[in-house]
N, C-alpha and C. Protein backbone atom coordinates (compact mmCIF):
# COMPACT_ATOMS: atom_id res chain seq x y z
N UNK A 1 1.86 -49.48 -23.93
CA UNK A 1 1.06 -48.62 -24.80
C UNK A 1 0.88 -49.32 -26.16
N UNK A 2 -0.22 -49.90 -26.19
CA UNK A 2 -0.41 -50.49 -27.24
C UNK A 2 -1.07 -49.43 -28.68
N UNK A 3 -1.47 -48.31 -29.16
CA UNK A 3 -1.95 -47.77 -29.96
C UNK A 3 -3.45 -46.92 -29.16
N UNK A 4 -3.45 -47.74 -28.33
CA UNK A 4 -5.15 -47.11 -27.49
C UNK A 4 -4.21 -45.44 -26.97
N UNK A 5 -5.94 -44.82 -26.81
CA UNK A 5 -5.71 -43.52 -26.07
C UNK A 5 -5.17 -43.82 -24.63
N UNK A 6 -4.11 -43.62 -24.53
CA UNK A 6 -4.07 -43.82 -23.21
C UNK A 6 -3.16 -42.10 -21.86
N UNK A 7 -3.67 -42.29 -21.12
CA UNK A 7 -3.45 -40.73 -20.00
C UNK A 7 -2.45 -41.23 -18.95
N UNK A 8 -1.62 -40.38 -18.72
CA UNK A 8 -0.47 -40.31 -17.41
C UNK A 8 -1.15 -39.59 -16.21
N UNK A 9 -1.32 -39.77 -15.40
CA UNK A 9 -1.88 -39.23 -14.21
C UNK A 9 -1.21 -38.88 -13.02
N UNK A 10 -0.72 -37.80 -12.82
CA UNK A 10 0.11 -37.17 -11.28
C UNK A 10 -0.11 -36.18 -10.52
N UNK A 11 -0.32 -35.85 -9.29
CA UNK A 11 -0.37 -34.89 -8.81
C UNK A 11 0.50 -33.94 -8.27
N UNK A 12 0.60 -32.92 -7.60
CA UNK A 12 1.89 -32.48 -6.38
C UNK A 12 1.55 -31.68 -5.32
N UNK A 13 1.96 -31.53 -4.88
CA UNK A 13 1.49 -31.06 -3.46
C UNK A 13 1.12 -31.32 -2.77
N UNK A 14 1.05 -32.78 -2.08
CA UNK A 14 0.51 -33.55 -1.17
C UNK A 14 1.34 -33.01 0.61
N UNK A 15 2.29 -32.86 0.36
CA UNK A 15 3.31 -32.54 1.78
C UNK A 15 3.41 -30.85 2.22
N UNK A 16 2.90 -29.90 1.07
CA UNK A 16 2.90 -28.64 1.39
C UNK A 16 2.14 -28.22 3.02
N UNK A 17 2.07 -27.63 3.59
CA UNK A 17 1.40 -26.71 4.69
C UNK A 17 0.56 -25.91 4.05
N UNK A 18 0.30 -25.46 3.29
CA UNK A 18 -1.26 -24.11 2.12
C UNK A 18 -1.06 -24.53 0.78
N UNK A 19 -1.90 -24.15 0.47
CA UNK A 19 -2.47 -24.31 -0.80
C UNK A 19 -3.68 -25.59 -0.72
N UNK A 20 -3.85 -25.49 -2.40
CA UNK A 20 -4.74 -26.62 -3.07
C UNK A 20 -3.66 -27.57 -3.37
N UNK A 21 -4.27 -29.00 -3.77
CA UNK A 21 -3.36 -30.06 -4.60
C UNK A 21 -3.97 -30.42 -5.61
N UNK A 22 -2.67 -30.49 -6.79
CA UNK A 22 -3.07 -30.65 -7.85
C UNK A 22 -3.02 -31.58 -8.77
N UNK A 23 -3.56 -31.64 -9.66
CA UNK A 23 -3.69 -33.67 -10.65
C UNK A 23 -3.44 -32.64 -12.14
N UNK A 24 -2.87 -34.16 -12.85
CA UNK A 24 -2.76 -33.38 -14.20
C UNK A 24 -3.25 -34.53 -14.73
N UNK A 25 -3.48 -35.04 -15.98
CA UNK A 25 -3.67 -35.91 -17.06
C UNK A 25 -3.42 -35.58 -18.20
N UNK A 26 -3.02 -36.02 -18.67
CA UNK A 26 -2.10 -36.07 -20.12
C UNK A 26 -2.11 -37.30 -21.12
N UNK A 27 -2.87 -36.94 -22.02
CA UNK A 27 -2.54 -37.99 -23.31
C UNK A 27 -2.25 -37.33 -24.62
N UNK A 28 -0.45 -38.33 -24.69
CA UNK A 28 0.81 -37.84 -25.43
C UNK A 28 0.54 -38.46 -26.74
N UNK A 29 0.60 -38.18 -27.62
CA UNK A 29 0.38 -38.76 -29.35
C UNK A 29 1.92 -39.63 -29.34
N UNK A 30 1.92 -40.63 -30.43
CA UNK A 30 3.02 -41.35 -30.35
C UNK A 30 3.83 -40.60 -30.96
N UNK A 31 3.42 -39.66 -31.59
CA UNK A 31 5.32 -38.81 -32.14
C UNK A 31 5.65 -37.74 -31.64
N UNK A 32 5.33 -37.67 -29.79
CA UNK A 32 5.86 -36.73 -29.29
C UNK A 32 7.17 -36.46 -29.29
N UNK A 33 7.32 -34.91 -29.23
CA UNK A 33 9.20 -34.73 -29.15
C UNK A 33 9.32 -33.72 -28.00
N UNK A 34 9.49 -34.52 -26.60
CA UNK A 34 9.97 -33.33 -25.52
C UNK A 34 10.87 -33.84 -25.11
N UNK A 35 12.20 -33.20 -25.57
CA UNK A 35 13.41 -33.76 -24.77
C UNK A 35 13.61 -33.37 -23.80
N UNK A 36 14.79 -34.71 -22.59
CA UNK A 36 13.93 -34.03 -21.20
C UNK A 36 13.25 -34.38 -20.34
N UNK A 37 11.97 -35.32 -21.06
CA UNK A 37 11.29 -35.33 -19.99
C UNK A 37 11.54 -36.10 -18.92
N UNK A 38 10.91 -35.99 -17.81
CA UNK A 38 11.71 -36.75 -16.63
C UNK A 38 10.45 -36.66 -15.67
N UNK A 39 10.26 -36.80 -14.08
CA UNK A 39 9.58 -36.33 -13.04
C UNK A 39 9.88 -34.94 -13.24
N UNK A 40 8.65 -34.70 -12.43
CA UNK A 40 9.43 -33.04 -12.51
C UNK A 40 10.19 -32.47 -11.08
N UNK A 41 10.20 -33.92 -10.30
CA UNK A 41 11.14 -32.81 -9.30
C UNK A 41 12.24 -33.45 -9.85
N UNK A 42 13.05 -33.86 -10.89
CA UNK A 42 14.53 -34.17 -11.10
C UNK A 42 15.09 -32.91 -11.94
N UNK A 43 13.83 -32.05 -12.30
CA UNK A 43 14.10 -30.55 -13.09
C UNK A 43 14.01 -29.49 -12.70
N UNK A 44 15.24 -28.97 -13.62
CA UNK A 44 15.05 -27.41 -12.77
C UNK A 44 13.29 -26.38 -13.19
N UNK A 45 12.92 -25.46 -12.33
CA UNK A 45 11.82 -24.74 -12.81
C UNK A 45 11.96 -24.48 -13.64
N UNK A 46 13.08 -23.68 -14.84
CA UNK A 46 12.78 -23.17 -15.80
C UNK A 46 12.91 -24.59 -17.18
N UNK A 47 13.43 -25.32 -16.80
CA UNK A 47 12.86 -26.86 -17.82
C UNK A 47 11.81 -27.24 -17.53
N UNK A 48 10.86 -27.34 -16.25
CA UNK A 48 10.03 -27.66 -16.40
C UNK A 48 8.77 -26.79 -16.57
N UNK A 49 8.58 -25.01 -16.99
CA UNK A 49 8.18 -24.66 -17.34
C UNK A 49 8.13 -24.37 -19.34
N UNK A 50 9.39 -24.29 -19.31
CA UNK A 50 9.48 -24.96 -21.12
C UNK A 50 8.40 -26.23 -21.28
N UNK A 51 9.31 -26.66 -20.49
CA UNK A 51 8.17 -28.71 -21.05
C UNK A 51 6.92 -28.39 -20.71
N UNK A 52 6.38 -27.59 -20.24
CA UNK A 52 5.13 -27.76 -19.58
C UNK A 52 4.04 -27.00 -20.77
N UNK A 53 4.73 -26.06 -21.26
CA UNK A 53 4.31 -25.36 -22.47
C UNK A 53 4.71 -26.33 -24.05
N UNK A 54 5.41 -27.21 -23.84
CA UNK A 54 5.49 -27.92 -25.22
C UNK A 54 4.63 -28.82 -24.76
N UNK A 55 4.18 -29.60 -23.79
CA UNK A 55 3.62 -30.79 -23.54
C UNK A 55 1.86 -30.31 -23.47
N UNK A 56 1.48 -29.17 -23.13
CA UNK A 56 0.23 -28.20 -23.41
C UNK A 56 0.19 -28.27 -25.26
N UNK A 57 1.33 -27.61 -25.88
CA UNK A 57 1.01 -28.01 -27.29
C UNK A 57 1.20 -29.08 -27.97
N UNK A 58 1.59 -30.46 -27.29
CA UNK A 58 1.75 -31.55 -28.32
C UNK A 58 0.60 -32.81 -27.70
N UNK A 59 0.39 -32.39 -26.62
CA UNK A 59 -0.69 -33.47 -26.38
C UNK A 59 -2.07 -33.43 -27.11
N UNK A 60 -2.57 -34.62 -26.86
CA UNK A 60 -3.15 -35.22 -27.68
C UNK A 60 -4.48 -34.47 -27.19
N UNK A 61 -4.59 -34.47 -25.29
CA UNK A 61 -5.47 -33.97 -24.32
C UNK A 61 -4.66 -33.43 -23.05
N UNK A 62 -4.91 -32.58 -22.17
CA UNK A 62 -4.28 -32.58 -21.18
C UNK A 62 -5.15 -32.01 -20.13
N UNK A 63 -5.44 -32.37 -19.27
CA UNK A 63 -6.02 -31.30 -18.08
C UNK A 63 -5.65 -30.94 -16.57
N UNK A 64 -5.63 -30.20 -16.25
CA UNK A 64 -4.89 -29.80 -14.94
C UNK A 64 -6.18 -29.21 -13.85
N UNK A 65 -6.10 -30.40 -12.52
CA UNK A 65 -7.66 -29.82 -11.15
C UNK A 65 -6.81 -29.95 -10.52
N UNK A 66 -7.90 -29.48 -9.29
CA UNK A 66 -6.98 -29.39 -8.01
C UNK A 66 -8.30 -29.90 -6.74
N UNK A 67 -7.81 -30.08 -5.61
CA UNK A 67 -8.82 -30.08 -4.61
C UNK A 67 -8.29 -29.02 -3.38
N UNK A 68 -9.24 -27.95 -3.13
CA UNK A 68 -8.97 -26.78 -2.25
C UNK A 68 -8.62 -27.43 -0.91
N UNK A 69 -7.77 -26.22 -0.07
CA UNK A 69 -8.00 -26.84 1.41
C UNK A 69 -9.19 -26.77 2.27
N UNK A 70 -10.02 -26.49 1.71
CA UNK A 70 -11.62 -26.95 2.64
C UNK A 70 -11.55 -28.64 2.26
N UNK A 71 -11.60 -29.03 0.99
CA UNK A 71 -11.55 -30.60 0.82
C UNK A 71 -10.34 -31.32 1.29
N UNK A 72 -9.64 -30.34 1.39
CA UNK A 72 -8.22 -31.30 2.07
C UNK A 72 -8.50 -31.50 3.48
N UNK A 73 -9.32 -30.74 4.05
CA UNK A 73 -9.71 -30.55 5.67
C UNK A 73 -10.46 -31.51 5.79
N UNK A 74 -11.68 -31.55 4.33
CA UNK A 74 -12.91 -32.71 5.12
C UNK A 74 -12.24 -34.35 4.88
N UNK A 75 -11.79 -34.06 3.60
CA UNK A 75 -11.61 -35.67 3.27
C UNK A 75 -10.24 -35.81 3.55
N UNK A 76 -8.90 -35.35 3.72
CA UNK A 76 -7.57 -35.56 4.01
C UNK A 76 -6.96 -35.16 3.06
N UNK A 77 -5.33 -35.11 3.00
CA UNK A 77 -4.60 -35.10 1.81
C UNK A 77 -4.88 -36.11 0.74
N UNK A 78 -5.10 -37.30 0.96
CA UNK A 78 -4.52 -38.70 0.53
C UNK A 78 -5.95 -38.60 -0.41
N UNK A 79 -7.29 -38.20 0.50
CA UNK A 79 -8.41 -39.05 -0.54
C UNK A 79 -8.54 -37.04 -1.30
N UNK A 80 -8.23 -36.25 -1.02
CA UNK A 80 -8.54 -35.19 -1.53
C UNK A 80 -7.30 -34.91 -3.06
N UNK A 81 -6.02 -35.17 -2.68
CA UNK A 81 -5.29 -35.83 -4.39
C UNK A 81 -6.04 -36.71 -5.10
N UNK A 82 -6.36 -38.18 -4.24
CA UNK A 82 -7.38 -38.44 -5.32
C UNK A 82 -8.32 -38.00 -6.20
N UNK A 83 -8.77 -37.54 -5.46
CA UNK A 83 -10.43 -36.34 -5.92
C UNK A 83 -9.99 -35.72 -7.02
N UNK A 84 -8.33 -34.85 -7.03
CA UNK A 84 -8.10 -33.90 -8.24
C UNK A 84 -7.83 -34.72 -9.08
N UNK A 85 -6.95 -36.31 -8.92
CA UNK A 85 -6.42 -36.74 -10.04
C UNK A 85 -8.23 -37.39 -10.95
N UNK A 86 -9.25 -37.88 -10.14
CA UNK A 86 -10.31 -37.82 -10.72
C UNK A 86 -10.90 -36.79 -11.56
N UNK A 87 -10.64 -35.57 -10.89
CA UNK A 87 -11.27 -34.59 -12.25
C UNK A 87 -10.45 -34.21 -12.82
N UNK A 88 -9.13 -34.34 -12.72
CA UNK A 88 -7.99 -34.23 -14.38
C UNK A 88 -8.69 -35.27 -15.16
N UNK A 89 -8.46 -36.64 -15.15
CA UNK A 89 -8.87 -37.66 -16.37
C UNK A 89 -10.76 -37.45 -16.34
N UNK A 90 -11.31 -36.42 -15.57
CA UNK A 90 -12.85 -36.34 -15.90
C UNK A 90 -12.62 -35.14 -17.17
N UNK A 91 -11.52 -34.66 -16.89
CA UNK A 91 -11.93 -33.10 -17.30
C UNK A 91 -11.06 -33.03 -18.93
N UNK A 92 -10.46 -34.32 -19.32
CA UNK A 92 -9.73 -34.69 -20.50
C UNK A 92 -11.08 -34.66 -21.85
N UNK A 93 -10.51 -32.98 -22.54
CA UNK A 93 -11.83 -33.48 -23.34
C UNK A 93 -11.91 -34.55 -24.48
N UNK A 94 -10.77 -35.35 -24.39
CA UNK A 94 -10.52 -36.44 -25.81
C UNK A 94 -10.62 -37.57 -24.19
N UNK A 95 -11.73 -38.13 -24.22
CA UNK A 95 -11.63 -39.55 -23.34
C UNK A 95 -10.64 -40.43 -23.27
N UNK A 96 -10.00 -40.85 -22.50
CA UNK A 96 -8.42 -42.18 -22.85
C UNK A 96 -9.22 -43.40 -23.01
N UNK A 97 -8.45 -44.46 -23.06
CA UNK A 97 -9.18 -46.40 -23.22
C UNK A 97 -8.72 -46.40 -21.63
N UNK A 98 -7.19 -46.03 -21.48
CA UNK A 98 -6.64 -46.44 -19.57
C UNK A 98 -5.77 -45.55 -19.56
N UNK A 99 -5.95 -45.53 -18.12
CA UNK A 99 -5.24 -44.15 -17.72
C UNK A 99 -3.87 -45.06 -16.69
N UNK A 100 -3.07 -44.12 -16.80
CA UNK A 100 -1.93 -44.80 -16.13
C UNK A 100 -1.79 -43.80 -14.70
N UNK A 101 -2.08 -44.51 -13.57
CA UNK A 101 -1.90 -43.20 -12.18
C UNK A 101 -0.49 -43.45 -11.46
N UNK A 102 0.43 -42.43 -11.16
CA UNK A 102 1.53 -42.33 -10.59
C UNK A 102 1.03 -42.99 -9.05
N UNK A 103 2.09 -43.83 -7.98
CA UNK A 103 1.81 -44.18 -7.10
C UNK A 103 1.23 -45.64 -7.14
N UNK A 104 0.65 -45.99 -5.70
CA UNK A 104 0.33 -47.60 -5.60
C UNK A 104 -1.20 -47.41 -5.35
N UNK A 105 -1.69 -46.47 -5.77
CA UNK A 105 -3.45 -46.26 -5.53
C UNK A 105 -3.94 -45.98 -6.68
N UNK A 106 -5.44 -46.34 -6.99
CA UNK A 106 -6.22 -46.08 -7.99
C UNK A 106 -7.33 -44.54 -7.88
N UNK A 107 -7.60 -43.31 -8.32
CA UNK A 107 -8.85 -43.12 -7.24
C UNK A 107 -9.90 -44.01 -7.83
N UNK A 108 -11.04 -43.38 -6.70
CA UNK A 108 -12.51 -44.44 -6.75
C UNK A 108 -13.10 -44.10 -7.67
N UNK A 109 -14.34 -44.26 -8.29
CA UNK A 109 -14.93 -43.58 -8.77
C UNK A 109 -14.38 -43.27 -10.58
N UNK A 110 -13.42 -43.70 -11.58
CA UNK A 110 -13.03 -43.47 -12.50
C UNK A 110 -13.88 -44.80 -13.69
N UNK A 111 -14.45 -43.73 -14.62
CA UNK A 111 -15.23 -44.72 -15.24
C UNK A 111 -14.61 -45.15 -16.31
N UNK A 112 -13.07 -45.16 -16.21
CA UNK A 112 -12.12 -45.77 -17.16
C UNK A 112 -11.05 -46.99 -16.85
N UNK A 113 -10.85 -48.23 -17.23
CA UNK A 113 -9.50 -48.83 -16.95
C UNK A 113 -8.69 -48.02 -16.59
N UNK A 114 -8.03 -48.02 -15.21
CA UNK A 114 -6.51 -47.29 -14.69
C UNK A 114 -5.87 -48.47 -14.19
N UNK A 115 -4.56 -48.31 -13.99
CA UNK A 115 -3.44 -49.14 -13.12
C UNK A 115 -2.31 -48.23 -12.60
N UNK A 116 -2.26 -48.62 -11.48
CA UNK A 116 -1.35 -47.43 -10.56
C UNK A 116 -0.28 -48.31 -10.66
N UNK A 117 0.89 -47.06 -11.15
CA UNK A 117 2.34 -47.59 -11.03
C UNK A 117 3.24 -46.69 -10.13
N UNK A 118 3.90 -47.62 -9.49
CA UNK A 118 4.76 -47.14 -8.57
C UNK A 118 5.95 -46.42 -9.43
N UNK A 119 6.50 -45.32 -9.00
CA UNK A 119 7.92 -44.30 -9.77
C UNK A 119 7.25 -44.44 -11.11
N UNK A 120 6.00 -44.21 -10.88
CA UNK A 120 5.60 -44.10 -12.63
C UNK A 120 6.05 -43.29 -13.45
N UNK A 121 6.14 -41.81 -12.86
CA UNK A 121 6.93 -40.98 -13.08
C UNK A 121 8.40 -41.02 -13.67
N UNK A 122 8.91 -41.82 -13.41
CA UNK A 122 10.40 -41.94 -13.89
C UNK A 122 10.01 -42.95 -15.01
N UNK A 123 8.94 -44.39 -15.54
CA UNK A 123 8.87 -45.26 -16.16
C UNK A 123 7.90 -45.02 -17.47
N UNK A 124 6.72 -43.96 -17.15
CA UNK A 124 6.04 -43.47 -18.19
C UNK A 124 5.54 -42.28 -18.79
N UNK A 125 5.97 -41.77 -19.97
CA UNK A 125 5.84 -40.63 -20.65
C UNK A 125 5.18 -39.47 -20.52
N UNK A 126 3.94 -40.53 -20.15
CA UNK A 126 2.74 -39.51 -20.09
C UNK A 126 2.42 -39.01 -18.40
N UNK A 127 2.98 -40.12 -17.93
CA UNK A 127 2.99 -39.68 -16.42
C UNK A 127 3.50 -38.26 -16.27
N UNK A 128 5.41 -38.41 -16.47
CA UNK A 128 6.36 -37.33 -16.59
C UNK A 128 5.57 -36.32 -17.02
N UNK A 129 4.34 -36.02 -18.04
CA UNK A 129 4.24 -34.77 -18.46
C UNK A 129 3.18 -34.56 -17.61
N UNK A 130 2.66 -35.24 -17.02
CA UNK A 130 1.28 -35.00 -16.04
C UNK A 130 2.26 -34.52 -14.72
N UNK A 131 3.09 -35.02 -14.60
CA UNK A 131 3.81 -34.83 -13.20
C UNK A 131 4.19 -33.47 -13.14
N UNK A 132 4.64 -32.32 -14.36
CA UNK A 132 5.41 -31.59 -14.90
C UNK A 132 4.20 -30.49 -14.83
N UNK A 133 3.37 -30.70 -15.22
CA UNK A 133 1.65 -29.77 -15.78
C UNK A 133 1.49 -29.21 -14.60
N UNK A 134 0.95 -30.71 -13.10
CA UNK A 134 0.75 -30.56 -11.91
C UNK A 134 1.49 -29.39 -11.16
N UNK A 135 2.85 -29.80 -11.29
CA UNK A 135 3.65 -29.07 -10.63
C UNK A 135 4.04 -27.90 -10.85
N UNK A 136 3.87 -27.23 -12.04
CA UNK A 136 4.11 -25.98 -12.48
C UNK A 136 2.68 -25.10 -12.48
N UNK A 137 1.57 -25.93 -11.77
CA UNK A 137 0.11 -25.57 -11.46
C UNK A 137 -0.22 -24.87 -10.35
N UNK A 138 0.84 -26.18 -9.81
CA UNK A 138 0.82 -25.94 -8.15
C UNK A 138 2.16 -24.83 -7.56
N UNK A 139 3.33 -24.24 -8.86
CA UNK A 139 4.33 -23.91 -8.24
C UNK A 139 3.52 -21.87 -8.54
N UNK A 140 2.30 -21.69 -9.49
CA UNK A 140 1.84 -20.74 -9.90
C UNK A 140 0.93 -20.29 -8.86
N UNK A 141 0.43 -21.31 -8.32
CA UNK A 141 -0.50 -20.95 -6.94
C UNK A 141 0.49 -20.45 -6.03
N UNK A 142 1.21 -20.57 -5.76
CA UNK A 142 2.03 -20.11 -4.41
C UNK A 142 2.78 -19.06 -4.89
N UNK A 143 3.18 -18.49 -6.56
CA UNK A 143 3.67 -17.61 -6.63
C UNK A 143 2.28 -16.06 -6.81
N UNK A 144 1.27 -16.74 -6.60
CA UNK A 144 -0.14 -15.69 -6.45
C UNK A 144 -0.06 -15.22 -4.85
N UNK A 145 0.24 -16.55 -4.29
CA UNK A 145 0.07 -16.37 -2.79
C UNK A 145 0.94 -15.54 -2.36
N UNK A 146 2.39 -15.35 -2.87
CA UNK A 146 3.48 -14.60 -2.41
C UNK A 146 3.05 -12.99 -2.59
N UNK A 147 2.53 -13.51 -3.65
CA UNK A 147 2.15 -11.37 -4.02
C UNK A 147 0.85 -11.50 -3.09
N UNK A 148 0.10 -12.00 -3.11
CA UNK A 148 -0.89 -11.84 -1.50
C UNK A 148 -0.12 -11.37 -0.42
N UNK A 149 0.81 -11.87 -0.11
CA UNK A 149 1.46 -12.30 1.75
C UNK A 149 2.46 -12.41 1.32
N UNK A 150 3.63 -10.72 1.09
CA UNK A 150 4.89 -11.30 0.62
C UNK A 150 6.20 -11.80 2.08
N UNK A 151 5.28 -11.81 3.32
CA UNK A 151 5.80 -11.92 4.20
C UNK A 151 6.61 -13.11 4.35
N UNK A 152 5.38 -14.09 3.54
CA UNK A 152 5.64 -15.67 4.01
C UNK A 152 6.72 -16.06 3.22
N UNK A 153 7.38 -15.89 2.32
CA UNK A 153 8.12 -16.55 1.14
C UNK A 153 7.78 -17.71 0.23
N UNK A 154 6.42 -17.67 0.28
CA UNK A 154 5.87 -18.63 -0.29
C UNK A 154 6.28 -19.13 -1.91
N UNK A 155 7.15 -18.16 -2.29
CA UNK A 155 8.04 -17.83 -3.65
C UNK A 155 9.22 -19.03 -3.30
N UNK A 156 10.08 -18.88 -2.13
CA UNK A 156 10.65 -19.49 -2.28
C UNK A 156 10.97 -21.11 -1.63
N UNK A 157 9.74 -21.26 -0.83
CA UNK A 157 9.82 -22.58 -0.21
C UNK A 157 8.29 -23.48 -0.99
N UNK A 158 7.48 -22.46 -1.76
CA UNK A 158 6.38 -23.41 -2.34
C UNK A 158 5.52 -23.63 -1.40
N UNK A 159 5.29 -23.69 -0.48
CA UNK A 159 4.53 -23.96 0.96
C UNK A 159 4.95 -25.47 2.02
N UNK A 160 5.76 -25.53 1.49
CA UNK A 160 6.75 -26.81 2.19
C UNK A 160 6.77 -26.08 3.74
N UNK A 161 7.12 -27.20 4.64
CA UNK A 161 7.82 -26.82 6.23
C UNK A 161 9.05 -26.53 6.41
N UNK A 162 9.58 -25.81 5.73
CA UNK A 162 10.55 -25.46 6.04
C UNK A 162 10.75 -24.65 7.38
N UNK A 163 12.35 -24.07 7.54
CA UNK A 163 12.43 -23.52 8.94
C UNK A 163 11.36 -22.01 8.86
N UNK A 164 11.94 -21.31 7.17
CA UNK A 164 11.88 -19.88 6.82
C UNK A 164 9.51 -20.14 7.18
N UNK A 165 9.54 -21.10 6.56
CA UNK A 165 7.93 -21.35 6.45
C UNK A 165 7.41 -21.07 7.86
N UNK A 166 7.67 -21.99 9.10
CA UNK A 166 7.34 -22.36 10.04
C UNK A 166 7.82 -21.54 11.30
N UNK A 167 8.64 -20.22 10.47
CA UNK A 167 9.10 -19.11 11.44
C UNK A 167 8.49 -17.80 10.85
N UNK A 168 7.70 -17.87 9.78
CA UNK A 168 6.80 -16.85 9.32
C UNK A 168 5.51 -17.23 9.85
N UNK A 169 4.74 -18.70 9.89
CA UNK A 169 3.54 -18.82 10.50
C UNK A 169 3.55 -18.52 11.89
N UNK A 170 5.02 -18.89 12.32
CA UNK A 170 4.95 -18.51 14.17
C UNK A 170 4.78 -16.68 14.54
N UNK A 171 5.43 -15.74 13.39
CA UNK A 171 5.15 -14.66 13.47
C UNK A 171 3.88 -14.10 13.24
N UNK A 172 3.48 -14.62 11.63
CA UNK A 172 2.33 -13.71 11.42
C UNK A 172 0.86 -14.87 11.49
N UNK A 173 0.89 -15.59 11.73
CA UNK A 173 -0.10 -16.71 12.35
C UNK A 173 -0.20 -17.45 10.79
N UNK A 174 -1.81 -18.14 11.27
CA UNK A 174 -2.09 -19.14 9.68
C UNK A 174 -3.04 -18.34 8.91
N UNK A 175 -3.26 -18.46 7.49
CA UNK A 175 -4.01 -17.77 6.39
C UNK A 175 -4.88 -19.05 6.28
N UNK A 176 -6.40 -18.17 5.63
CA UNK A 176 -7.14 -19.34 5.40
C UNK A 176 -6.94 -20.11 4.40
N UNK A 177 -5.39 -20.00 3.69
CA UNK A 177 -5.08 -21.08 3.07
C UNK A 177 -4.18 -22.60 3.53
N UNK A 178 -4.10 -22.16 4.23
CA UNK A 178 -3.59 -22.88 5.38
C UNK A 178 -4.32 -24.36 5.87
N UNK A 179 -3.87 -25.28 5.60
CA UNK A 179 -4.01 -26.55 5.76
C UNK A 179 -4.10 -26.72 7.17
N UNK A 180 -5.61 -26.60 7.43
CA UNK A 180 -5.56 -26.53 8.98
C UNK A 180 -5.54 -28.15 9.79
N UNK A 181 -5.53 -28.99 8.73
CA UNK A 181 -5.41 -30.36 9.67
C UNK A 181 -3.85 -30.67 9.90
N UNK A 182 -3.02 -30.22 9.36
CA UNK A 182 -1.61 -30.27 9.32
C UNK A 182 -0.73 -29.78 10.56
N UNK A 183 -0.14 -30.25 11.38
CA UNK A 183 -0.04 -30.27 12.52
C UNK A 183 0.83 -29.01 13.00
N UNK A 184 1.54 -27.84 12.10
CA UNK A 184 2.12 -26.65 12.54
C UNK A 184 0.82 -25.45 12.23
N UNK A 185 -0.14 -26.05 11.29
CA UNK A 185 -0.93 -25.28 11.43
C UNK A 185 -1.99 -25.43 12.21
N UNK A 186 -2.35 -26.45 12.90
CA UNK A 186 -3.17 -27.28 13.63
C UNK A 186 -3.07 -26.43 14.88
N UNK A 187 -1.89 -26.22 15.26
CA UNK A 187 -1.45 -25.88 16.69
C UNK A 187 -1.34 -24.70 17.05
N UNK A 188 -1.17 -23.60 15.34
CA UNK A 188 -1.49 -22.37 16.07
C UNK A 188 -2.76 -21.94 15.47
N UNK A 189 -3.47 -22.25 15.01
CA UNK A 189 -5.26 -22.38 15.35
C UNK A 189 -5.46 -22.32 16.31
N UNK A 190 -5.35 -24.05 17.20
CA UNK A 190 -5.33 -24.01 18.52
C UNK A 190 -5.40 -22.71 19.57
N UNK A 191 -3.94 -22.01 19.55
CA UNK A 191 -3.61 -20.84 20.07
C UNK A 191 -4.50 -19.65 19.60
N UNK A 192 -5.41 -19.50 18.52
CA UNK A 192 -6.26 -18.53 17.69
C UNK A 192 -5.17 -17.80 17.35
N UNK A 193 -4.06 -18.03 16.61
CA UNK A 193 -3.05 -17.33 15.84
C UNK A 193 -3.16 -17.49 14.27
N UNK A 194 -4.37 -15.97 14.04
CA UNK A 194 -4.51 -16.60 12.80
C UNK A 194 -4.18 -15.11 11.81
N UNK A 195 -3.73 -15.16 10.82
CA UNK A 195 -3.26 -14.14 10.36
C UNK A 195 -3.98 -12.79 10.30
N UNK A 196 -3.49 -11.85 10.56
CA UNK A 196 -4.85 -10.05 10.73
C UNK A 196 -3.87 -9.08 9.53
């Protein structure tokens, strides 16, 4: 970080079974003060809802997209995270010089210098607070979904595969939030087990 504007870029929710996935971008002023910060899965929820509200008021810019599961269906997980981490750093209303993206991929399409770093998350600032934004984006969607469908526990597994997850879809079938290319939900489609 040489003095340029520069953005942390992360998403989460790439491994869930429902929902959207989400991108954050974040550009941190050099006299930020969030102690703490870290990835955000090395924190508990209620630190990383604190940080997530100091890092909303000390950034410089921040923005938080997502890509629905209709786009996760057409284009995949992999190019549909891309897509959100593209309209987080589109949707930054202070432009960066380079954006820094968590992981070993760039997305396409960014009309700014980026460089993808691997455990970026653990190595850069602005990542950590993009990682933190994402995830407390994506942990608010599934606590909407729970008061939808308090059947599923979507409160307490996030939409992960778990056993509790994957023994509520076998009961009450799949929701059209439901990541239908994903192979427990794939299969009871298949069967037309779809939630009534």
């Amino acid at each position: 970080m040489d003095g340029r504007l520069e953005a942390g870029v992360d998403e989460a929710g790439r491994g869930p079974l429902v929902g959207s996935v989400f991108a954050a971008a974040v550009i941190l002023p050099p006299d930020y003060d969030l102690a703490g910060l870290a990835d955000s899965k090395k924190l508990s929820e209620k630190k990383r809802d604190a940080l997530a509200e100091e890092i909303r008021r000390q950034a410089v810019g921040w923005c938080v997209a997502s890509a629905d599961v209709a786009e996760i269906a057409e284009l995949n997980i992999l190019h549909a995270a891309m897509l959100a981490m593209r309209r987080a750093v589109e949707g930054l209303a202070v432009p960066p010089q380079k954006v820094w993206i968590d992981g070993n991929r760039v997305p396409e399409g960014l009309a700014v210098e980026a460089e993808a770093v691997v455990k970026g998350d653990d190595k850069i600032a602005a990542i950590s607070a993009a990682s933190i934004l994402a995830k407390t984006a994506r942990d608010a969607e599934m606590y909407a979904l729970a008061e939808r469908y308090p059947q599923y526990g979507f409160e307490k597994h996030k939409g992960y595969g778990t056993a509790t997850h994957l023994a509520a879809l076998k009961q009450y079938g799949a929701l059209p939030e439901h990541r239908a290319g994903f192979a427990p939900v794939r299969e009871l489609l298949a069967q037309g087990r779809l939630f009534e």
